[in-house]
PDB file of N, CA and C in Angstrom:
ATOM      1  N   UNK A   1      27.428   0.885  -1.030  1.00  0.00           N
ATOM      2  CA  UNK A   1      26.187   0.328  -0.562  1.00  0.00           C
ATOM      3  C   UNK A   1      25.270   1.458  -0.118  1.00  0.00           C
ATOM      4  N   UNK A   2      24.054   1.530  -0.486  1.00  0.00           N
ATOM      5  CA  UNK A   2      22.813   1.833   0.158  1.00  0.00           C
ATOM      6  C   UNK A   2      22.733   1.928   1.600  1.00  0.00           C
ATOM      7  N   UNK A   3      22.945   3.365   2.239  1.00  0.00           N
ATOM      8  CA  UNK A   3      22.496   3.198   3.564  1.00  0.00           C
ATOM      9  C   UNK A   3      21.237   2.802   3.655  1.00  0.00           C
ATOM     10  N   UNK A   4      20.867   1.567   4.639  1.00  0.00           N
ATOM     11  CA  UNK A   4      19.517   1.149   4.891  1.00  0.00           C
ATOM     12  C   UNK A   4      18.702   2.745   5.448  1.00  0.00           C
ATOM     13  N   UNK A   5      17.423   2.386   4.974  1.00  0.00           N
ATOM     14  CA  UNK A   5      16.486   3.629   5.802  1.00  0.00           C
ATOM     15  C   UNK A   5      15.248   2.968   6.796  1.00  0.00           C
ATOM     16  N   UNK A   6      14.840   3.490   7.525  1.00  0.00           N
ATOM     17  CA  UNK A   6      13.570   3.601   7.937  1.00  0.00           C
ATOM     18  C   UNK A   6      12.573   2.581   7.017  1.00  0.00           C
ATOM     19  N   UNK A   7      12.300   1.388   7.542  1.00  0.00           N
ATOM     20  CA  UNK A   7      11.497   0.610   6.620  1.00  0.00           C
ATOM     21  C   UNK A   7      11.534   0.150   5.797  1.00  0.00           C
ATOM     22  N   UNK A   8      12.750   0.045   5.119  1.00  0.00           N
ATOM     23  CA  UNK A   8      13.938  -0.892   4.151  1.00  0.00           C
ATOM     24  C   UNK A   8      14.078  -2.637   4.561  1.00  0.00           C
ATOM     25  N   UNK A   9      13.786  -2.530   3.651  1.00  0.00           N
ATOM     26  CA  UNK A   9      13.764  -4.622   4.180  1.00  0.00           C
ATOM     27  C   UNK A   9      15.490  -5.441   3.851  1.00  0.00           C
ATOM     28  N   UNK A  10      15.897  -5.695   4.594  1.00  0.00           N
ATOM     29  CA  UNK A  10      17.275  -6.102   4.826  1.00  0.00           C
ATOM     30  C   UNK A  10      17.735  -7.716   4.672  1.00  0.00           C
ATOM     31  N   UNK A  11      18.684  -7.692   4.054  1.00  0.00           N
ATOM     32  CA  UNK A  11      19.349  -9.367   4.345  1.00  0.00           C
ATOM     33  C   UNK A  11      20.591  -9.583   5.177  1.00  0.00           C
ATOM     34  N   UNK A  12      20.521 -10.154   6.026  1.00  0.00           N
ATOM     35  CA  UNK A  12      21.456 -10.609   7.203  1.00  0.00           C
ATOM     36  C   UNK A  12      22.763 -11.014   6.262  1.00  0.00           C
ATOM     37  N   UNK A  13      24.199 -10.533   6.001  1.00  0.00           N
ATOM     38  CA  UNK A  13      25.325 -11.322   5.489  1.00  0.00           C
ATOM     39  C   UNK A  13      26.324 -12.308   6.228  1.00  0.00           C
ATOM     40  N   UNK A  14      26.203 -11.778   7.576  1.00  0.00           N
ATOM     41  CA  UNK A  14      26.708 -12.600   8.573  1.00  0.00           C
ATOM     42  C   UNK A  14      25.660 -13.480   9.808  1.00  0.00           C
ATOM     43  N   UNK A  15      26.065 -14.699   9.967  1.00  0.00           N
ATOM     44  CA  UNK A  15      25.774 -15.259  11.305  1.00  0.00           C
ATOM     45  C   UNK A  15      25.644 -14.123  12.860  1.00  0.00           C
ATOM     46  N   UNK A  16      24.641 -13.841  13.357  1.00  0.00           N
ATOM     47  CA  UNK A  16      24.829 -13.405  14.365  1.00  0.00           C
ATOM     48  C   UNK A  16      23.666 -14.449  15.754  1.00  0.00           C
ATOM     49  N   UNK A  17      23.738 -14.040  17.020  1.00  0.00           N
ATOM     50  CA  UNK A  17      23.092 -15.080  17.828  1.00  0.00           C
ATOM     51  C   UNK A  17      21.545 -14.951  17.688  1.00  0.00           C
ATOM     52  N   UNK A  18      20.878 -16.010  17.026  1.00  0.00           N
ATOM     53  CA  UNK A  18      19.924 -15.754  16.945  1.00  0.00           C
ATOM     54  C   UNK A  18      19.165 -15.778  15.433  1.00  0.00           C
ATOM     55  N   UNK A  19      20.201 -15.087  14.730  1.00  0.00           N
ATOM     56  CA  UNK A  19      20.127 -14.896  13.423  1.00  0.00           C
ATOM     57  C   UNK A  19      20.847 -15.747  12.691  1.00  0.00           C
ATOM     58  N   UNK A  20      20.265 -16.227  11.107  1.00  0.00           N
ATOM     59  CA  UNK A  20      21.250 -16.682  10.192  1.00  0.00           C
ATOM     60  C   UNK A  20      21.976 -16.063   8.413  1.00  0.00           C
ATOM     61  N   UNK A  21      23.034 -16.108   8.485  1.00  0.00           N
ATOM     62  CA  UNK A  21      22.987 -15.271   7.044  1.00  0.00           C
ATOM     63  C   UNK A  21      21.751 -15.796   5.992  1.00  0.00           C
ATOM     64  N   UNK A  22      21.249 -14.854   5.464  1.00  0.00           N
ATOM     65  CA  UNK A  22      20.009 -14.594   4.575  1.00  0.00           C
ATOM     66  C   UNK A  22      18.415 -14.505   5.091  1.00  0.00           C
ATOM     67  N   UNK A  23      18.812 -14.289   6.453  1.00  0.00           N
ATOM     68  CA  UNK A  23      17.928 -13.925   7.501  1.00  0.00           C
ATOM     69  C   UNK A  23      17.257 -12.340   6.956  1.00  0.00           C
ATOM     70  N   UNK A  24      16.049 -12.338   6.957  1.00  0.00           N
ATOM     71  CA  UNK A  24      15.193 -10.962   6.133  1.00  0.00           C
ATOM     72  C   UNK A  24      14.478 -10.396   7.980  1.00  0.00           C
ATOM     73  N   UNK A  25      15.329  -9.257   8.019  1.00  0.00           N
ATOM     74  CA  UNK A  25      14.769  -7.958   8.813  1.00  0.00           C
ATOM     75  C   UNK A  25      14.403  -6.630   7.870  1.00  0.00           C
ATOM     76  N   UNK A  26      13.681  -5.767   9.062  1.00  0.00           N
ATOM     77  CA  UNK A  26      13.116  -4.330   8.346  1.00  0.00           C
ATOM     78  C   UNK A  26      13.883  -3.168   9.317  1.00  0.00           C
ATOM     79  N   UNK A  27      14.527  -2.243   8.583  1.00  0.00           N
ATOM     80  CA  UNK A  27      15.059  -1.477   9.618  1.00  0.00           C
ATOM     81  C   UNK A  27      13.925  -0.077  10.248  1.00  0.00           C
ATOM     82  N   UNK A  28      13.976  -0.374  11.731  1.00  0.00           N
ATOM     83  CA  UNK A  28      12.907   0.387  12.432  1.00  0.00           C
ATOM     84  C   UNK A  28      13.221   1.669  12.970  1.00  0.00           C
ATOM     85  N   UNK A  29      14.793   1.380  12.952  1.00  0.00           N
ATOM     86  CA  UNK A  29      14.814   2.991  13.748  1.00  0.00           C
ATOM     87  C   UNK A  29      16.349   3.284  13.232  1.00  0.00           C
ATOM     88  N   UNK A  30      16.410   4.966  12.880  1.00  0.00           N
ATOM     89  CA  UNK A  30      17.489   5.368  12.434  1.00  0.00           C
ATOM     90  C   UNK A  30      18.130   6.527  13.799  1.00  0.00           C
ATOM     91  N   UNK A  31      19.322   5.846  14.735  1.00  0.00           N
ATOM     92  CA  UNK A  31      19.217   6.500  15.438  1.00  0.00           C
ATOM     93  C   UNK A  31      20.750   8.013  14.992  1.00  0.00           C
ATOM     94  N   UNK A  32      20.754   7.850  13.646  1.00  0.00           N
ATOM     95  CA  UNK A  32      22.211   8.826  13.247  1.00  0.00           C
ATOM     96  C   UNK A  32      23.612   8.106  12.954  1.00  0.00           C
ATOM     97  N   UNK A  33      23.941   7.231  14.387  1.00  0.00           N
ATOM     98  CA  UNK A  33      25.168   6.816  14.251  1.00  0.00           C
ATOM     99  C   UNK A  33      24.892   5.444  13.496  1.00  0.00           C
ATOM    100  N   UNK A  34      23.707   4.837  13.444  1.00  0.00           N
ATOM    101  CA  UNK A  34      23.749   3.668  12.637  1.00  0.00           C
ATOM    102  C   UNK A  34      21.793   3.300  12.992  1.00  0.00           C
ATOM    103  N   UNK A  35      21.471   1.708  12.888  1.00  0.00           N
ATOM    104  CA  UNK A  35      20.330   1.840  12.871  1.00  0.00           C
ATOM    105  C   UNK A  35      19.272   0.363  13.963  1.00  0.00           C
ATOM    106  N   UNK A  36      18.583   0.489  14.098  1.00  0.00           N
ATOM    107  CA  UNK A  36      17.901  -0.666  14.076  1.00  0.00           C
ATOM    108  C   UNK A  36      17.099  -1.916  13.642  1.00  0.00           C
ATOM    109  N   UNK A  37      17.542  -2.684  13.182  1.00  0.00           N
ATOM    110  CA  UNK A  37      16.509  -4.042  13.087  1.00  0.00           C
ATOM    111  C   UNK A  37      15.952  -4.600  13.741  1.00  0.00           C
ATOM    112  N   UNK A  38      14.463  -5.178  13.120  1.00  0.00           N
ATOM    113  CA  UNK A  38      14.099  -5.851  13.885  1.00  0.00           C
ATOM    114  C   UNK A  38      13.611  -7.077  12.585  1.00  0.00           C
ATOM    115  N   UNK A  39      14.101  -8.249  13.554  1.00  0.00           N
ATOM    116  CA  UNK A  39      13.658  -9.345  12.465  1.00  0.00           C
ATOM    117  C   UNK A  39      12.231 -10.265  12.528  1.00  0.00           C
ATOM    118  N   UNK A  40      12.137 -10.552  11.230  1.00  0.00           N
ATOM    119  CA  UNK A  40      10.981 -11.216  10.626  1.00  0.00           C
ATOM    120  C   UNK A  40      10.805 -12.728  11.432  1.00  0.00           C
ATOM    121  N   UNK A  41       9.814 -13.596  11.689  1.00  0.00           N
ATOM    122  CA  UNK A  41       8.660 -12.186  11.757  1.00  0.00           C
ATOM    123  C   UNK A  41       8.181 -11.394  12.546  1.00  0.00           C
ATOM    124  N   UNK A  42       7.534 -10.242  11.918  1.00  0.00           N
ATOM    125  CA  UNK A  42       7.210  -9.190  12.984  1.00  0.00           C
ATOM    126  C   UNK A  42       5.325  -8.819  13.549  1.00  0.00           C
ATOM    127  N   UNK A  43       4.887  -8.472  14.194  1.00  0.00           N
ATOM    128  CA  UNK A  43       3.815  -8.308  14.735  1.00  0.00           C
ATOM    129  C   UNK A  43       3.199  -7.437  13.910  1.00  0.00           C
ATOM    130  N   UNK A  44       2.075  -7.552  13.900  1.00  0.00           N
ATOM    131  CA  UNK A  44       1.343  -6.241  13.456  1.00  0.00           C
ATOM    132  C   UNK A  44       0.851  -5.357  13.780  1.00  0.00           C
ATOM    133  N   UNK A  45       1.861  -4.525  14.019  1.00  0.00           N
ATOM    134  CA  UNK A  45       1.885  -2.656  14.914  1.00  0.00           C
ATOM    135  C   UNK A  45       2.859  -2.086  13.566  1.00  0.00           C
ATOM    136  N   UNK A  46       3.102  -0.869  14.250  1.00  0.00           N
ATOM    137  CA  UNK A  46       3.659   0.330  13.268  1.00  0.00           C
ATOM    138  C   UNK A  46       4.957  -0.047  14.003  1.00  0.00           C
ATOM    139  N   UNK A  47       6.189   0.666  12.549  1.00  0.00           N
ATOM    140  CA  UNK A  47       7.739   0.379  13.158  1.00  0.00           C
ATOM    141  C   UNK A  47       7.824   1.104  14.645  1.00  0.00           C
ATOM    142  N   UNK A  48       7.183   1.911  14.537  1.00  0.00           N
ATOM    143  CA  UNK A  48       7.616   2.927  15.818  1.00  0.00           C
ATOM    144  C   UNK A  48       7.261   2.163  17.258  1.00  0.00           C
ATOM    145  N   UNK A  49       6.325   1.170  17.078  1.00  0.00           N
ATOM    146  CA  UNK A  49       5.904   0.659  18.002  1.00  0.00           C
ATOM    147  C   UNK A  49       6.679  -0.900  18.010  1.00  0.00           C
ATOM    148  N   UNK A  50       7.307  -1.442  17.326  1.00  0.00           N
ATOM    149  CA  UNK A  50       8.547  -2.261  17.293  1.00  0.00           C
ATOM    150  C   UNK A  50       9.360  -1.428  17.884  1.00  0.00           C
ATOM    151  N   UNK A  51       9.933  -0.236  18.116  1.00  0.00           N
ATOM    152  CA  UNK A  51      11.403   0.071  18.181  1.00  0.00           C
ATOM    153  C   UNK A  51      10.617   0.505  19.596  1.00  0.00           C
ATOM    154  N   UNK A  52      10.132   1.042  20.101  1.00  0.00           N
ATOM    155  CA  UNK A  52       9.529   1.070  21.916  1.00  0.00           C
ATOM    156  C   UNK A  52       9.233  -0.252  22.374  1.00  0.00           C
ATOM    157  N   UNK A  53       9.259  -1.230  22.015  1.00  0.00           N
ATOM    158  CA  UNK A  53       8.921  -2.562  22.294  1.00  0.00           C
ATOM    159  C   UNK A  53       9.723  -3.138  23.623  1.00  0.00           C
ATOM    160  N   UNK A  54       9.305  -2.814  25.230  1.00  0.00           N
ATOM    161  CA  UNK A  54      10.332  -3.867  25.626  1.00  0.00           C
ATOM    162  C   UNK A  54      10.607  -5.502  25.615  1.00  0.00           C
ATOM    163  N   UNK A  55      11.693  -5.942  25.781  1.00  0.00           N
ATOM    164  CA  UNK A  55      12.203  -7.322  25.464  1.00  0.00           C
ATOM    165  C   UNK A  55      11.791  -8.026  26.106  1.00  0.00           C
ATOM    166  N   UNK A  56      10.520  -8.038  27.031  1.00  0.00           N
ATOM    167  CA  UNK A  56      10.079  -8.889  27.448  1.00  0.00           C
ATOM    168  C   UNK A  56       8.603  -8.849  26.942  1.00  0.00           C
ATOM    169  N   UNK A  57       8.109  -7.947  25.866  1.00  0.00           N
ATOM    170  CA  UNK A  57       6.964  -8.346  25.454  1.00  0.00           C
ATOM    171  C   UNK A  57       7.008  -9.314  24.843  1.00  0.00           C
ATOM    172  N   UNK A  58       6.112 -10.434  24.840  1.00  0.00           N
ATOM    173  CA  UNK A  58       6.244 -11.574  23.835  1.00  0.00           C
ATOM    174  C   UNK A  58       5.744 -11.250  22.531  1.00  0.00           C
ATOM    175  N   UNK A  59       5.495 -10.576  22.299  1.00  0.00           N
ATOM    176  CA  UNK A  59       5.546  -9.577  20.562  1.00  0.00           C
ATOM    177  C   UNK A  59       6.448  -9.075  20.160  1.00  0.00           C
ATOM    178  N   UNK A  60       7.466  -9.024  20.636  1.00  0.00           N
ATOM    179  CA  UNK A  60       8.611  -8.285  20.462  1.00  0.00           C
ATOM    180  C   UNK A  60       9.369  -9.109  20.110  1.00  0.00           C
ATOM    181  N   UNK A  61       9.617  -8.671  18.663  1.00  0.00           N
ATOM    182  CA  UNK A  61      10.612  -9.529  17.604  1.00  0.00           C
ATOM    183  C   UNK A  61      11.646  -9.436  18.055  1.00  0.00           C
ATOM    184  N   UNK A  62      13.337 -10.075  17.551  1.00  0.00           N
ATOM    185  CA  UNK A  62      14.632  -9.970  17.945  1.00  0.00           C
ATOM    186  C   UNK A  62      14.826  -9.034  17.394  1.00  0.00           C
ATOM    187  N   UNK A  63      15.652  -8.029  17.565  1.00  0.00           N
ATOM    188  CA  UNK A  63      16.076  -6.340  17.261  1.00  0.00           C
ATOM    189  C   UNK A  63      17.331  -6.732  17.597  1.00  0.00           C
ATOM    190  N   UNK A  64      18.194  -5.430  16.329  1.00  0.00           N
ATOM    191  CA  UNK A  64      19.966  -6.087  16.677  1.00  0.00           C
ATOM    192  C   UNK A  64      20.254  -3.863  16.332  1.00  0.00           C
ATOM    193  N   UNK A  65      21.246  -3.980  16.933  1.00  0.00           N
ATOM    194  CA  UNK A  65      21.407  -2.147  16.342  1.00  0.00           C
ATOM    195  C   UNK A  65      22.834  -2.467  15.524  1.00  0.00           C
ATOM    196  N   UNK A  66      23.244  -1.810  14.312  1.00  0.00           N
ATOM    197  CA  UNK A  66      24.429  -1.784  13.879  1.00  0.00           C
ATOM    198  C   UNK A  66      24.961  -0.318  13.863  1.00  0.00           C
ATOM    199  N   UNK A  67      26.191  -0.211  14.305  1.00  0.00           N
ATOM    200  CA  UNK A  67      26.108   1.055  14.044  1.00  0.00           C
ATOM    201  C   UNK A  67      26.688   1.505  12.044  1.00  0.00           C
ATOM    202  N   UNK A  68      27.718   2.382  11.734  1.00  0.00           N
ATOM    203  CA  UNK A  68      27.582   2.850  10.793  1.00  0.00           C
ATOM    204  C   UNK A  68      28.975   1.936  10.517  1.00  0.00           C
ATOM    205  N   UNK A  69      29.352   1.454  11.069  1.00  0.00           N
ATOM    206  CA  UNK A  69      30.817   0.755  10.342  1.00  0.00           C
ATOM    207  C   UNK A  69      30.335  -0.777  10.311  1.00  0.00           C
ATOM    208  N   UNK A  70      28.775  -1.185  10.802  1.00  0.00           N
ATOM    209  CA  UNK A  70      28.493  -2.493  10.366  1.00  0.00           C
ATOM    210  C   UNK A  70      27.796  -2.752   9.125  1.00  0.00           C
ATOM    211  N   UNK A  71      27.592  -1.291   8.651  1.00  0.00           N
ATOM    212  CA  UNK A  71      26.183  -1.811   7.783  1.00  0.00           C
ATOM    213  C   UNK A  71      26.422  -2.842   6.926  1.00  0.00           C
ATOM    214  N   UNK A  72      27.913  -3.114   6.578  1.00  0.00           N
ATOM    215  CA  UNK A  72      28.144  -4.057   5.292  1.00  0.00           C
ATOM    216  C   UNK A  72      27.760  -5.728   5.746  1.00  0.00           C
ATOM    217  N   UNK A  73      27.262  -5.363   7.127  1.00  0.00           N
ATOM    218  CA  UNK A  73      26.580  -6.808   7.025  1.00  0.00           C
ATOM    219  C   UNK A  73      25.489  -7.185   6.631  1.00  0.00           C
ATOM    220  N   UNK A  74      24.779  -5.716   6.230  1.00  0.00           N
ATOM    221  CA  UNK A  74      23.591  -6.042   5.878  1.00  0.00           C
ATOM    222  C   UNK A  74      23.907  -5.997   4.277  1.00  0.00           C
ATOM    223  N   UNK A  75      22.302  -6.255   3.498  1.00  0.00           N
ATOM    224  CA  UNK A  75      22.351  -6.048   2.019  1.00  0.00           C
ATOM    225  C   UNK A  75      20.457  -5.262   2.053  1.00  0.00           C
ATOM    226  N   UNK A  76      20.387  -4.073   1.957  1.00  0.00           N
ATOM    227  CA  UNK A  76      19.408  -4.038   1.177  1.00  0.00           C
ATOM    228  C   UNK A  76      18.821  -4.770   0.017  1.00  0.00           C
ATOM    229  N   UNK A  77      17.300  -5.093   0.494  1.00  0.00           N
ATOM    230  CA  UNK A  77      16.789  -5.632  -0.545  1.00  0.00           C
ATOM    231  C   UNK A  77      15.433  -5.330  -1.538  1.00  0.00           C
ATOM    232  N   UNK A  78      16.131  -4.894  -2.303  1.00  0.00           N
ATOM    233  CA  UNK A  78      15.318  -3.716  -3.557  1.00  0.00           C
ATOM    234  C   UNK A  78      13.898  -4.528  -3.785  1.00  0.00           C
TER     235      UNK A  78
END
């Protein structure tokens, strides 16, 4: 699989809280050991300003981090 990058649009493979499999996120932040999502839909700012977002802005989409042994839950989507 395709490590997701920076602004790669993603499909959810598993159920998580909040989320459902075939759930479409964009990954916002690559922090090395794995990455960030944030799911659709999203506001209209720059990723960088999704991934500084605190969780109590009400613009602030649901964000999940995986690290590098989850990615197979995701699926890049070409």
């Amino acid at each position: 699989m395709k490590r997701p990058q920076v602004g790669d649009r993603v499909e959810s493979l598993a159920k998580f809280v909040g989320i459902e499999v075939g759930d479409v996120g964009t990954v916002i932040e690559d922090y090395g050991a794995g990455i960030m999502v944030a799911w659709h839909p999203l506001p209209q700012v720059s990723l960088a300003e999704i991934a500084s977002m605190y969780a109590i802005d009400p613009k602030c989409p649901q964000r999940d981090e995986f690290g590098d042994d989850e990615l197979d839950l995701l699926e890049v989507i070409e």
